[in-house]
Structures are given as structure tokens and as C-alpha cells.
N, C-alpha and C. Protein backbone atom coordinates (compact mmCIF):
# COMPACT_ATOMS: atom_id res chain seq x y z
N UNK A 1 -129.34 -69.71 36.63
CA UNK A 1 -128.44 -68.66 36.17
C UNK A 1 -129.21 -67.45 35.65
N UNK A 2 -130.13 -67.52 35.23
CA UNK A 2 -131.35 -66.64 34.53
C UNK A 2 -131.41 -65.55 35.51
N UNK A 3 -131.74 -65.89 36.59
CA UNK A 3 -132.04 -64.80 37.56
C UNK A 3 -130.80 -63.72 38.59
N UNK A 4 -129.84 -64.43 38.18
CA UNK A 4 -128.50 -64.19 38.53
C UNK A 4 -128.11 -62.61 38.25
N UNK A 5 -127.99 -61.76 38.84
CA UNK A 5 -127.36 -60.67 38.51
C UNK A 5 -128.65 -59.87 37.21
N UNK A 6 -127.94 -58.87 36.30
CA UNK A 6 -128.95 -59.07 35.11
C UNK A 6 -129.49 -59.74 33.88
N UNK A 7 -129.24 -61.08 34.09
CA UNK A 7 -128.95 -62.04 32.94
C UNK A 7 -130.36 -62.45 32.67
N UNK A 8 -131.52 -62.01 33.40
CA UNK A 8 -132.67 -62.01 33.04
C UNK A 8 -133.15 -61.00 32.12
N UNK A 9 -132.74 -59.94 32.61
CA UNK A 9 -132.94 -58.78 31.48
C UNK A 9 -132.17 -58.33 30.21
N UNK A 10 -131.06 -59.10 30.35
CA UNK A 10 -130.07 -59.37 28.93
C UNK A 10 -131.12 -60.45 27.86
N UNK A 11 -131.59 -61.49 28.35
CA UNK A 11 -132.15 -62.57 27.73
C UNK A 11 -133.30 -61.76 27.31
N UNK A 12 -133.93 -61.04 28.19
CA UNK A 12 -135.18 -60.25 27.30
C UNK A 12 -134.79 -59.03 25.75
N UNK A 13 -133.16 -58.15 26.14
CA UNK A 13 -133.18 -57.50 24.97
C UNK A 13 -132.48 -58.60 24.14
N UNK A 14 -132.35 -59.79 24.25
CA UNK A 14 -131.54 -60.61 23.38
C UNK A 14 -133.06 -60.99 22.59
N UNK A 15 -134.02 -61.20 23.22
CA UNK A 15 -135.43 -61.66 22.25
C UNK A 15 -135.87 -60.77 21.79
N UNK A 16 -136.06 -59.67 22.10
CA UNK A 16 -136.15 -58.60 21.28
C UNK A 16 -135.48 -58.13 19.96
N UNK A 17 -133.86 -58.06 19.86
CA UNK A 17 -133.27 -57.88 18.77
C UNK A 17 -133.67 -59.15 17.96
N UNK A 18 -133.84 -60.48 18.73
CA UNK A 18 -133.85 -61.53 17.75
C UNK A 18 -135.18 -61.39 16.56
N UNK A 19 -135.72 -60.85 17.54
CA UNK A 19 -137.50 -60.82 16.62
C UNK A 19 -137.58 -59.59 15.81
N UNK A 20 -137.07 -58.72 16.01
CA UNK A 20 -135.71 -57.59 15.03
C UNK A 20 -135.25 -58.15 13.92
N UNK A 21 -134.59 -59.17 13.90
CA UNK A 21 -133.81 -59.37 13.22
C UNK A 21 -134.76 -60.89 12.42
N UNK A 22 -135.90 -61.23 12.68
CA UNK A 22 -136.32 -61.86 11.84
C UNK A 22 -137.63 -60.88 11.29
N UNK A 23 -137.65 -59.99 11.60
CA UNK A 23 -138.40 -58.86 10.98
C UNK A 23 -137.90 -58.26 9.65
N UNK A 24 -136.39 -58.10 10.27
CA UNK A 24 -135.06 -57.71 9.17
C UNK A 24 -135.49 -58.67 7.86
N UNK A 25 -134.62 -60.18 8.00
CA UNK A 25 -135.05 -61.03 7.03
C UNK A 25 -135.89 -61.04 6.27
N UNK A 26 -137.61 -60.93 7.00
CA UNK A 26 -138.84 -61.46 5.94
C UNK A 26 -138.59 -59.98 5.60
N UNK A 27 -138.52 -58.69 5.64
CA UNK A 27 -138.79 -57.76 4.70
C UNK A 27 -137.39 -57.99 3.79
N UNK A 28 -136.51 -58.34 3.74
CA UNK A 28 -134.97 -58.51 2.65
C UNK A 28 -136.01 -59.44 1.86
N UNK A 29 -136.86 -60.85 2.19
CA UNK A 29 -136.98 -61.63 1.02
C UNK A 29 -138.78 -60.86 1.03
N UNK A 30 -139.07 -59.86 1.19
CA UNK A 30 -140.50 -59.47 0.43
C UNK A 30 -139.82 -58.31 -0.54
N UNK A 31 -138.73 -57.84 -0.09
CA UNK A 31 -138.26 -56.89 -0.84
C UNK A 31 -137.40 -57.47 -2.33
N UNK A 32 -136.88 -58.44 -1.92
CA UNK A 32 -136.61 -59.36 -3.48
C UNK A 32 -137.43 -59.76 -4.61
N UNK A 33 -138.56 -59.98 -3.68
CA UNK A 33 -140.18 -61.02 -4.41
C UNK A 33 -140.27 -59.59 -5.52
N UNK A 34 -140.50 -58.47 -4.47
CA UNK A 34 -140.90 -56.65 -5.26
C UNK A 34 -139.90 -56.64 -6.42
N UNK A 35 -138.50 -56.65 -6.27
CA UNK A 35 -137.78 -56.04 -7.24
C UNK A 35 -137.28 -57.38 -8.56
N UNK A 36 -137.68 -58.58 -8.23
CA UNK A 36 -137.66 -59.60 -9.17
C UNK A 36 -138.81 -59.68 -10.06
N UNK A 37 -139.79 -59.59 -9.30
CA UNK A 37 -141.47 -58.93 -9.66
C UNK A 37 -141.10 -57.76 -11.14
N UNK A 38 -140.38 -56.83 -11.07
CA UNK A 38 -140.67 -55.49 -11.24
C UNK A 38 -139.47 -55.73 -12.32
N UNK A 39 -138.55 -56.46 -12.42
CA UNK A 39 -138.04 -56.60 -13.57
C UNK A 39 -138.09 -57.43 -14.53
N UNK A 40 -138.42 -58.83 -13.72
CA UNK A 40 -138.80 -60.04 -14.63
C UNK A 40 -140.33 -59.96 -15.54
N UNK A 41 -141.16 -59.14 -14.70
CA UNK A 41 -142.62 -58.99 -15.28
C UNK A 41 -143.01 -57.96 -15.34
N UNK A 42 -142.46 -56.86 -15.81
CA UNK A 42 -143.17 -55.23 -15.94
C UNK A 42 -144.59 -55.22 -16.20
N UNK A 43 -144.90 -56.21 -17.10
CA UNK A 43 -146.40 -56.03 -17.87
C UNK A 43 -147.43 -56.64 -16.73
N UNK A 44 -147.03 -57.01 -15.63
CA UNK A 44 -148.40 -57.06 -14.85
C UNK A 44 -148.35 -56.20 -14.03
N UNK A 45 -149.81 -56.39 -13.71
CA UNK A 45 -150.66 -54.87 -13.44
C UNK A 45 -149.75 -54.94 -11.65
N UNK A 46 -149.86 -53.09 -11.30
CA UNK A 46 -149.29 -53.17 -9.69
C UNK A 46 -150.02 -53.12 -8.74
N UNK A 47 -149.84 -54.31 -8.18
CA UNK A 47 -150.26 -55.13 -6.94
C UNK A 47 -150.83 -54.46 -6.00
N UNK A 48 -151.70 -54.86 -4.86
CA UNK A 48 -151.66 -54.25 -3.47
C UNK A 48 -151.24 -55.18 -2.81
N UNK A 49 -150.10 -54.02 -2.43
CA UNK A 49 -149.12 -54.73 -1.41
C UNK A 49 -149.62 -54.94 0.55
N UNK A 50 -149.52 -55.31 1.16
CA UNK A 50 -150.05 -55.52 2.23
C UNK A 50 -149.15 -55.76 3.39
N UNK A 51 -147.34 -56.55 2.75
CA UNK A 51 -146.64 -56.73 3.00
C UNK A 51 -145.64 -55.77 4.02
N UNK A 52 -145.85 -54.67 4.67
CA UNK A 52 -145.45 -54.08 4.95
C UNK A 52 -144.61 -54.41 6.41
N UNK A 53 -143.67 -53.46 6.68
CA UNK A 53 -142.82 -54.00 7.91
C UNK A 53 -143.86 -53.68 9.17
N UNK A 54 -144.49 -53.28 9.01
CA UNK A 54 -145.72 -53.08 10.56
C UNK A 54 -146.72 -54.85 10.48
N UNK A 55 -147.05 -54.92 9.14
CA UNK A 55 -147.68 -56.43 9.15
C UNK A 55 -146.57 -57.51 9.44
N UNK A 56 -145.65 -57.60 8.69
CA UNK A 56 -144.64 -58.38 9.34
C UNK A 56 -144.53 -58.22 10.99
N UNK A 57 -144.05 -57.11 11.46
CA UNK A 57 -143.77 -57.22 13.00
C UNK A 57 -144.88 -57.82 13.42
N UNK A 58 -145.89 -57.32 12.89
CA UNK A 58 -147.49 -58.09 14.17
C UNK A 58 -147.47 -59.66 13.82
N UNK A 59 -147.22 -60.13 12.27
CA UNK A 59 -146.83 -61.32 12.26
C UNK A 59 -145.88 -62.08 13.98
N UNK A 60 -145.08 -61.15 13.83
CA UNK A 60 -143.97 -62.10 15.03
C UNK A 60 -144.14 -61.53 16.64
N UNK A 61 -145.45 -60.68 16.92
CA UNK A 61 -146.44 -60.43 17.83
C UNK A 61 -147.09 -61.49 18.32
N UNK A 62 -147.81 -62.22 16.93
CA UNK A 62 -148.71 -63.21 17.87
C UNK A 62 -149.98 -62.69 18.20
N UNK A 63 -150.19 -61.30 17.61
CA UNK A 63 -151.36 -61.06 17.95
C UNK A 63 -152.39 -61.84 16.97
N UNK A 64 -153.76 -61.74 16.94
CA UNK A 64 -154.55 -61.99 16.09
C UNK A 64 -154.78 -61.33 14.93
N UNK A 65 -155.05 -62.17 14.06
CA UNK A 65 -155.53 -61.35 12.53
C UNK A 65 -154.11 -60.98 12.49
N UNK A 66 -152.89 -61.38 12.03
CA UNK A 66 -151.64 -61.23 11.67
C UNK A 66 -151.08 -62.00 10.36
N UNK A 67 -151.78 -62.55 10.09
CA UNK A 67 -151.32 -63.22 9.06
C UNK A 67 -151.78 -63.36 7.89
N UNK A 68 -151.54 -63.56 6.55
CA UNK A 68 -152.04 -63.58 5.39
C UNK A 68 -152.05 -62.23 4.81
N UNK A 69 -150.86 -62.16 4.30
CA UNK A 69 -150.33 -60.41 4.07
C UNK A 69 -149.80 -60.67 2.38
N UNK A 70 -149.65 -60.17 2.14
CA UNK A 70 -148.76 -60.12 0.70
C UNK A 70 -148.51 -58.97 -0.40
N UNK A 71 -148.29 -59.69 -1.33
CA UNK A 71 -148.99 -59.13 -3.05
C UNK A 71 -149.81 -59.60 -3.41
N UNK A 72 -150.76 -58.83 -4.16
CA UNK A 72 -152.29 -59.36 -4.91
C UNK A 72 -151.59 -58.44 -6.02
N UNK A 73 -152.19 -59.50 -7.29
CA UNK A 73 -152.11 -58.97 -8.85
C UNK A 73 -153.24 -59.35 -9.49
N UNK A 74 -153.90 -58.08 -9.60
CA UNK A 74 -155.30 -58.37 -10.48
C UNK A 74 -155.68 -59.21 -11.82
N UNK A 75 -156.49 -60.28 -12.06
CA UNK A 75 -156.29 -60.81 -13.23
C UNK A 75 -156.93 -59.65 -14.35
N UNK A 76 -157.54 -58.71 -14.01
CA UNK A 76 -157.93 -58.22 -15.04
C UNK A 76 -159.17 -58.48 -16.12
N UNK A 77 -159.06 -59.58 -16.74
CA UNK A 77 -159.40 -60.20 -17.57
C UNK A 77 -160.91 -61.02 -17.22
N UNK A 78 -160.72 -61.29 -15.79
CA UNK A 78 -161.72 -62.25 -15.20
C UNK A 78 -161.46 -61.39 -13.77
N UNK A 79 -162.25 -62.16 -12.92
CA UNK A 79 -162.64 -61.77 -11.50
C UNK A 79 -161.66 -62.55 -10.90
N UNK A 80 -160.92 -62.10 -10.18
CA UNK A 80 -160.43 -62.80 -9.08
C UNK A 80 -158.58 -62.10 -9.49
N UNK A 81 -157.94 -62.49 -8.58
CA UNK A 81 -156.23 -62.01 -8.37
C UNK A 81 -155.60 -63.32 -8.00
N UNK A 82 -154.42 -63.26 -8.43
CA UNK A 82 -153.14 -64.08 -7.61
C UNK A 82 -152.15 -63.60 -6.87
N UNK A 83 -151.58 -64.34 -6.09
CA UNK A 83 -151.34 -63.68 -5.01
C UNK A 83 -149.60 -64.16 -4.42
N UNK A 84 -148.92 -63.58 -3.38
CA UNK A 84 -147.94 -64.17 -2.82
C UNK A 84 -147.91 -64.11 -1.63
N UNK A 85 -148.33 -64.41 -0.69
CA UNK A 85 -149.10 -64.45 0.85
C UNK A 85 -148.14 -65.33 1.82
N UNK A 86 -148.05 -65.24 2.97
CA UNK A 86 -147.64 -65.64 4.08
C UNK A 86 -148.94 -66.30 4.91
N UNK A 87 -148.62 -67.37 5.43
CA UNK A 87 -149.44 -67.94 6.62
C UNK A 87 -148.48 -69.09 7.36
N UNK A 88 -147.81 -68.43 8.31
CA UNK A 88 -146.43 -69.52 8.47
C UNK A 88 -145.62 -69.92 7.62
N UNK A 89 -145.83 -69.86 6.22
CA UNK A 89 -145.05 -69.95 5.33
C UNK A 89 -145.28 -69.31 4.05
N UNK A 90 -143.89 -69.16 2.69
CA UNK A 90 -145.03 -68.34 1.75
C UNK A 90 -145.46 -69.22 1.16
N UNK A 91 -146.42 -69.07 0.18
CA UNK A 91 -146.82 -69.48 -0.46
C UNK A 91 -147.46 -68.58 -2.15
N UNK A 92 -147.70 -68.68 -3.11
CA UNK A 92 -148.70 -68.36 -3.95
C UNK A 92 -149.89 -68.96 -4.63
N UNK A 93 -150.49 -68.44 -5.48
CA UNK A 93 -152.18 -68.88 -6.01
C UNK A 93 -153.19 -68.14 -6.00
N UNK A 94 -154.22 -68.83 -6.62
CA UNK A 94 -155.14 -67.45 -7.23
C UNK A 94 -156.24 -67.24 -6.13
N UNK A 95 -156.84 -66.31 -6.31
CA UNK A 95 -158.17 -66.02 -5.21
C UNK A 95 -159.20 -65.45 -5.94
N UNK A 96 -160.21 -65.14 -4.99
CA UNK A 96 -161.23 -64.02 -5.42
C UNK A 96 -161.99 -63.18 -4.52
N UNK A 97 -162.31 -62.20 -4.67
CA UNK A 97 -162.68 -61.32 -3.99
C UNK A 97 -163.86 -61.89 -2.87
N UNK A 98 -163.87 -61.44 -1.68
CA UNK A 98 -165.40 -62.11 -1.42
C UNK A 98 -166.19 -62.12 -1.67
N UNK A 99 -166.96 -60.69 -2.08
CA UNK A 99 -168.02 -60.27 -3.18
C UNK A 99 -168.21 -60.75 -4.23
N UNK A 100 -167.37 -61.48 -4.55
CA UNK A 100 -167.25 -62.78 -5.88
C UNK A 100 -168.52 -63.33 -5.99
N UNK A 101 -168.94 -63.59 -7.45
CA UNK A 101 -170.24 -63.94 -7.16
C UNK A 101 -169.90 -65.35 -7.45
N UNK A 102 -170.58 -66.73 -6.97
CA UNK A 102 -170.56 -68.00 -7.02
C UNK A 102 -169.99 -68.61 -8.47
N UNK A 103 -170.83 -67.81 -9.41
CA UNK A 103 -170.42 -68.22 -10.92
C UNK A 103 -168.71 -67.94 -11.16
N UNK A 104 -168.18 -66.59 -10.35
CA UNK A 104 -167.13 -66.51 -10.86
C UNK A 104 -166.06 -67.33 -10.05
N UNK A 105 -165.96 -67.37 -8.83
CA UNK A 105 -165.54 -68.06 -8.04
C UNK A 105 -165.64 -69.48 -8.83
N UNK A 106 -166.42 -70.34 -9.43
CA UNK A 106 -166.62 -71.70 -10.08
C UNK A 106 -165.55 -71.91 -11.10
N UNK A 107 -165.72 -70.52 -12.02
CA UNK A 107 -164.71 -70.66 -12.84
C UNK A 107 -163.50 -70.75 -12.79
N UNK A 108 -162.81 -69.88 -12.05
CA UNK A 108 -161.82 -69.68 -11.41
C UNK A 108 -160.94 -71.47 -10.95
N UNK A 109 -162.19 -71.79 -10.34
CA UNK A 109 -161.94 -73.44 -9.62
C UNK A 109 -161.83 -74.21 -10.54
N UNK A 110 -162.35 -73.90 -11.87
CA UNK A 110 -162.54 -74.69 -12.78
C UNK A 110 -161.41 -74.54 -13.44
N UNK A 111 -160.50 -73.39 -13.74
CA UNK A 111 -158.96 -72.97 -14.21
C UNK A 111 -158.14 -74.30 -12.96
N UNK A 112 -158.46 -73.28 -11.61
CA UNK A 112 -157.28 -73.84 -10.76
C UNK A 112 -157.21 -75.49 -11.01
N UNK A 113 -158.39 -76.35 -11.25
CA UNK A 113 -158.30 -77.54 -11.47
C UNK A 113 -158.01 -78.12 -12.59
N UNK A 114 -157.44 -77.49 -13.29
CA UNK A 114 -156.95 -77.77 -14.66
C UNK A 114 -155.21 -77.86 -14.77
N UNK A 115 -154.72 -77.03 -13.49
CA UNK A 115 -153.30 -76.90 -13.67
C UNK A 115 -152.83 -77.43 -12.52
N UNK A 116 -151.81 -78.90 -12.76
CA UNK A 116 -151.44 -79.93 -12.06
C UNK A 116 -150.49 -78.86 -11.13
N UNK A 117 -150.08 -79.43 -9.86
CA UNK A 117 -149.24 -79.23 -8.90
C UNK A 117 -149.70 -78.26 -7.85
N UNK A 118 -150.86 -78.21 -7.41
CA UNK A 118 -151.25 -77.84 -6.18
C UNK A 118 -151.43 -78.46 -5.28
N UNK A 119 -151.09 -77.79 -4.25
CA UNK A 119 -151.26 -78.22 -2.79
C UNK A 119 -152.39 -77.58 -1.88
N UNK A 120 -153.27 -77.67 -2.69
CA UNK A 120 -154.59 -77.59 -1.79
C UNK A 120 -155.41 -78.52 -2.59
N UNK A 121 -156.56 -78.81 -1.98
CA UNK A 121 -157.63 -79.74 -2.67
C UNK A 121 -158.32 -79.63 -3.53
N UNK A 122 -159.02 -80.33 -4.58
CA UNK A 122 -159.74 -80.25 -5.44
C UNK A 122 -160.49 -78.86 -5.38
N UNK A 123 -161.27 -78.73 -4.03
CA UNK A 123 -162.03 -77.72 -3.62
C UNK A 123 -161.59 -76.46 -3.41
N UNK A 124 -160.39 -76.40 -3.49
CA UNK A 124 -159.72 -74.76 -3.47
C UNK A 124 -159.31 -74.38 -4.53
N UNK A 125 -159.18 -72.91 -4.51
CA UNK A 125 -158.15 -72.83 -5.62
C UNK A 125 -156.76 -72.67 -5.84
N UNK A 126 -156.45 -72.79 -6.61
CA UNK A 126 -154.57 -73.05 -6.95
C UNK A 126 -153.94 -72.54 -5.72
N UNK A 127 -153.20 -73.57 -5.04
CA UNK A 127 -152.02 -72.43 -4.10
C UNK A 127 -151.12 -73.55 -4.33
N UNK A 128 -149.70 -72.95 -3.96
CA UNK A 128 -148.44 -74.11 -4.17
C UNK A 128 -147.59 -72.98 -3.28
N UNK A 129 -146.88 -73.83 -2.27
CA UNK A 129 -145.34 -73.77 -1.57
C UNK A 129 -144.45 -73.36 -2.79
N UNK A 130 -143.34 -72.55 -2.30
CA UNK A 130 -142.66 -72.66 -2.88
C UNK A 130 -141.17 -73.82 -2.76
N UNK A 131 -140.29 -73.96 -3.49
CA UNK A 131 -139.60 -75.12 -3.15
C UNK A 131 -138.67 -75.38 -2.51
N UNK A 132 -138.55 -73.96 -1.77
CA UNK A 132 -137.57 -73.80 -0.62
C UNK A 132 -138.44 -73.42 -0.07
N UNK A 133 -138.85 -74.26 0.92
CA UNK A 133 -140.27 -74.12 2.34
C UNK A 133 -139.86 -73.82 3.67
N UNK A 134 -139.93 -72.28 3.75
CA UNK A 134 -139.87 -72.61 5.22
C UNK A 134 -140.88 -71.89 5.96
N UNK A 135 -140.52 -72.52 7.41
CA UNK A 135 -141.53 -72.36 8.37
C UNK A 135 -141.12 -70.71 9.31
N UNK A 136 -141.76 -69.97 8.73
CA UNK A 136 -141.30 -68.62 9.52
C UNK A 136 -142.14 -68.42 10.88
N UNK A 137 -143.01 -69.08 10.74
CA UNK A 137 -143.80 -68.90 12.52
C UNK A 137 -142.67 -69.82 13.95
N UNK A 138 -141.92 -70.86 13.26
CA UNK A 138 -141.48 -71.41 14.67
C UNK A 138 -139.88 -71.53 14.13
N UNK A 139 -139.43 -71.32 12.69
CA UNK A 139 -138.51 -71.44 12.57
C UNK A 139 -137.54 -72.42 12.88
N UNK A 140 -137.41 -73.68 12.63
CA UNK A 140 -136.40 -74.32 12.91
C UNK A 140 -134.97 -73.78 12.54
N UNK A 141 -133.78 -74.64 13.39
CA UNK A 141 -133.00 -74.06 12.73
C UNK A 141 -132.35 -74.24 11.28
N UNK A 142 -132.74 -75.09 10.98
CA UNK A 142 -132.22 -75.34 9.26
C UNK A 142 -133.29 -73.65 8.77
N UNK A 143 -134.15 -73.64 8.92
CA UNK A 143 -134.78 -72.78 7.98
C UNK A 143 -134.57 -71.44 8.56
N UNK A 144 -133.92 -71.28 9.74
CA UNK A 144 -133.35 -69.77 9.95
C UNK A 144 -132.11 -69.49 9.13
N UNK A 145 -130.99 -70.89 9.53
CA UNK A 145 -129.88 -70.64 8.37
C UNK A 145 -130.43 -70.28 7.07
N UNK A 146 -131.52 -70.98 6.08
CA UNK A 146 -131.55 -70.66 4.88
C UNK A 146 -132.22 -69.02 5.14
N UNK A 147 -133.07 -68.89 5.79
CA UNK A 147 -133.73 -67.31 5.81
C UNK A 147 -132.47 -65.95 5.97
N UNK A 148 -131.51 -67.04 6.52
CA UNK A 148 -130.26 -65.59 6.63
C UNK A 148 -129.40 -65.76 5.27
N UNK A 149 -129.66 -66.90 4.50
CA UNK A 149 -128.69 -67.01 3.05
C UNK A 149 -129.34 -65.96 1.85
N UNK A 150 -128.50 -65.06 1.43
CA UNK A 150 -129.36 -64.10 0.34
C UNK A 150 -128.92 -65.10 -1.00
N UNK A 151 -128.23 -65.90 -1.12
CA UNK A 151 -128.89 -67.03 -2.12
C UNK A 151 -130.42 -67.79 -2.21
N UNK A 152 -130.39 -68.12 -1.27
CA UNK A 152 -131.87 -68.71 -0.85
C UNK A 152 -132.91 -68.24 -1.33
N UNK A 153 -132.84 -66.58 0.01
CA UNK A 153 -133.81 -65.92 -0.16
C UNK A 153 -134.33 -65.62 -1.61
N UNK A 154 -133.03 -65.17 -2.57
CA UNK A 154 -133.29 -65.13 -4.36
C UNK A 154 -134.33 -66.26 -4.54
N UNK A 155 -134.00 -67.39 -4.14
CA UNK A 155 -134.49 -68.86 -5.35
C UNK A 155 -135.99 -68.31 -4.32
N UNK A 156 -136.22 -68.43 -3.48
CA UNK A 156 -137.60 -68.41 -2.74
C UNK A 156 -138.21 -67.29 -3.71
N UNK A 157 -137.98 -65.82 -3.58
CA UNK A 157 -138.30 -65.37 -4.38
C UNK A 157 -138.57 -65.30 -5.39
N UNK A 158 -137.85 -65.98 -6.39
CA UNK A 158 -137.56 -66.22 -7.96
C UNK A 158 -139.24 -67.09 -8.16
N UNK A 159 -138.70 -68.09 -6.98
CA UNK A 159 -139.89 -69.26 -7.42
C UNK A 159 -141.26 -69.11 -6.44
N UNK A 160 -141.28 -68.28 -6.03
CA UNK A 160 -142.97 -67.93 -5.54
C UNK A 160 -142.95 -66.77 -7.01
N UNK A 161 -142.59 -65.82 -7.42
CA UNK A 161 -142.81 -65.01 -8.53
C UNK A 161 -143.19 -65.27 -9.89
N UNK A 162 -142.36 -66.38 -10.10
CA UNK A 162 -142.44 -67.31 -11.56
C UNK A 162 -143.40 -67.86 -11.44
N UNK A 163 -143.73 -68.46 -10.51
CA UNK A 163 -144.92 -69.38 -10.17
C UNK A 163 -146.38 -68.72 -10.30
N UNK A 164 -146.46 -67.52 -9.56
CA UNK A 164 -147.52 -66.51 -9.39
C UNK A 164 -147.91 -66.16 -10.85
N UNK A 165 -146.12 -65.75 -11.44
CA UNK A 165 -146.82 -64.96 -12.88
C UNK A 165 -147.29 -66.36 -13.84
N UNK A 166 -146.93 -67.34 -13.82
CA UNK A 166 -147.19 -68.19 -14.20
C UNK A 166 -148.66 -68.63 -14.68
N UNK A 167 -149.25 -68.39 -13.49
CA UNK A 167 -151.10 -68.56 -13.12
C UNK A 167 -151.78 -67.13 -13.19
N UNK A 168 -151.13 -65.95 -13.50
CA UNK A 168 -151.82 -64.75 -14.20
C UNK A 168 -151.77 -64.76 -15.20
N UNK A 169 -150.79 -65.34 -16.56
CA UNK A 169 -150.58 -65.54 -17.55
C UNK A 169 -151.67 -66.35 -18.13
N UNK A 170 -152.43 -67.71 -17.34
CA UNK A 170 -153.18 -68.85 -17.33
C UNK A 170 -154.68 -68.47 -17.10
N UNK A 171 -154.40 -67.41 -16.38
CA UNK A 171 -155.60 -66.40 -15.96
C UNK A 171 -156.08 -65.63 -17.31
N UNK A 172 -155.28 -64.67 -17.47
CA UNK A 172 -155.58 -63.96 -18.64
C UNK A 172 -156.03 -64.82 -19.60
N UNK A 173 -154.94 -65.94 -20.31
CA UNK A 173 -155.33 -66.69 -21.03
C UNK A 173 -156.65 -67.19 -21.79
N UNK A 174 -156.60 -68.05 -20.55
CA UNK A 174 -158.47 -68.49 -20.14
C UNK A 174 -159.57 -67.73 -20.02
N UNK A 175 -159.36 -66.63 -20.09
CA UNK A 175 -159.88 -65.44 -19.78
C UNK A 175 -160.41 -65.24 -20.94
N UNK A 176 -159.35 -64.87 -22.02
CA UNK A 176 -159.58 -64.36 -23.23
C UNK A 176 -159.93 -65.25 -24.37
N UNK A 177 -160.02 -66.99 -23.52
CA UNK A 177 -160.58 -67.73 -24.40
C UNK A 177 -161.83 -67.74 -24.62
N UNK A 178 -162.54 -67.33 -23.91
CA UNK A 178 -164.06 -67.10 -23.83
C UNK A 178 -164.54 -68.64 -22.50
N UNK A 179 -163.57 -69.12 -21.98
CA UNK A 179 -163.91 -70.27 -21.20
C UNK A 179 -164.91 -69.92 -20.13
């Protein structure tokens, strides 16, 4: 039937709007993360954002080097930022610069391993899913329905944000303990 008349070239602008329209979505829930960000936590420092609708689209390109986009929030206090990043899914947790020198990078590891509920290994530092997980690279359909719910999208937001400021707070903290 595909090749039938123009029903081949309908199916192509039908993938097109679709990848449109999940372009649409991830900027509605990066644009929530921003304005939940910006009222719930004024007092941290402003981010570089990376998140933009051109990184998103190349996200759903497929080209290379597309992924791992976000917010970065400087700890300030110590070397290194936390972050709210995409790689098939979001996620947040802390980082450090590459130029990081070994000592600070240690410390850092030495925080992240202090605060239970990560999902990376001993050897990394802090990152955690948030608790509405979804998979934006292949999208099933349960997790397209939730990506089109602007309930959802809130709690995703809410809880990659809380979470983030959570471990800049832990940052500073530790920071200013002299640890």
C-alpha cells in the first residue's frame, strides 16, 4: 500500500511532523525544568544552558555528538558543577570540568560517595534518573503518552530540579566545611 498512489510521500511528511512534534515536547519539559529552576531556587548561580531547540533537533537527527545537552550550575564553592543532561534519557548529578585537576575530581567522588541513591558506580560521580524515566531516543509508547501529559512533564521536572538542587546545596556545604 506504501507505494500506492502518494502514500509514500504522505508517510514521509507524517515522520517529519512526528519528529516535530517530539522536538515540541522535550523543549515544553526543558522549558519547565528553566521556569521551576527559576522560581523554586533563585539563589543558584545561572546555568549554561546547552539545551537549546537546535541541540534537541540534532538529538532526533541521529547525527553524532548529539547528545548530552543540558543545564550546568556551578558549585562555586569547589570545582566542579551539577547538572540536568539528556543521554536517551534525563537524568541529573555532579561533574567536573576536564581540566579538573585529579585532586579535585577525588573530592568531588569522595562527596558523590557519601550520598546514597545513585545510579552509577562507586567510580563515578553522583548521577540519578529521575522517577518518571523515560526513554526519549526510541520512545515506547507508554513513555510518549507520559511525554505528551503536562502533569508528568511537571513531576519529571520538579524531580530532576529538586534533586540537582539538592547535590549543589551538598556541594556548597562540603565545600564550606573545609572537607
Amino acid at each position: 500500500m506504501l507505494l500506492e498512489g502518494d502514500n509514500l510521500l504522505l508517510v514521509a511528511d507524517i515522520e517529519q511532523a512526528y519528529k516535530e512534534a517530539l522536538i515540541d515536547l522535550q523543549e515544553q519539559v526543558w522549558g519547565r525544568i528553566r521556569t521551576y529552576r527559576e522560581v523554586s531556587y533563585p539563589e543558584m548561580p545561572k546555568p549554561e544552558d546547552t539545551a537549546s531547540r537546535d541541540a534537541i533537533r540534532n538529538y532526533y537527527s541521529k547525527s553524532r555528538d548529539n547528545r548530552k545537552y543540558g543545564l550546568y550550575f556551578d558549585l562555586g564553592a569547589m570545582t566542579g558543577f551539577v547538572y540536568i543532561e539528556i543521554n536517551h534519557r534525563f537524568y541529573f548529578g555532579y561533574g567536573v570540568p576536564e581540566e579538573a585537576k585529579a585532586s579535585e575530581r577525588k573530592r568531588l567522588l569522595k562527596l558523590s560517595n557519601s550520598i546514597a541513591g545513585s545510579s552509577g558506580k562507586s567510580t563515578e560521580l553522583f548521577w540519578r534518573f529521575p522517577k518518571v524515566n523515560i526513554n526519549l531516543y526510541t520512545l515506547p509508547r507508554a513513555d510518549l503518552i507520559t511525554l505528551r501529559d503536562p502533569v508528568k512533564q511537571q513531576a519529571i521536572a520538579q524531580d530532576l530540579v529538586d534533586g540537582m538542587y539538592n547535590l549543589w546545596v551538598k556541594g556548597r556545604d562540603y565545600a564550606l566545611s573545609g572537607r
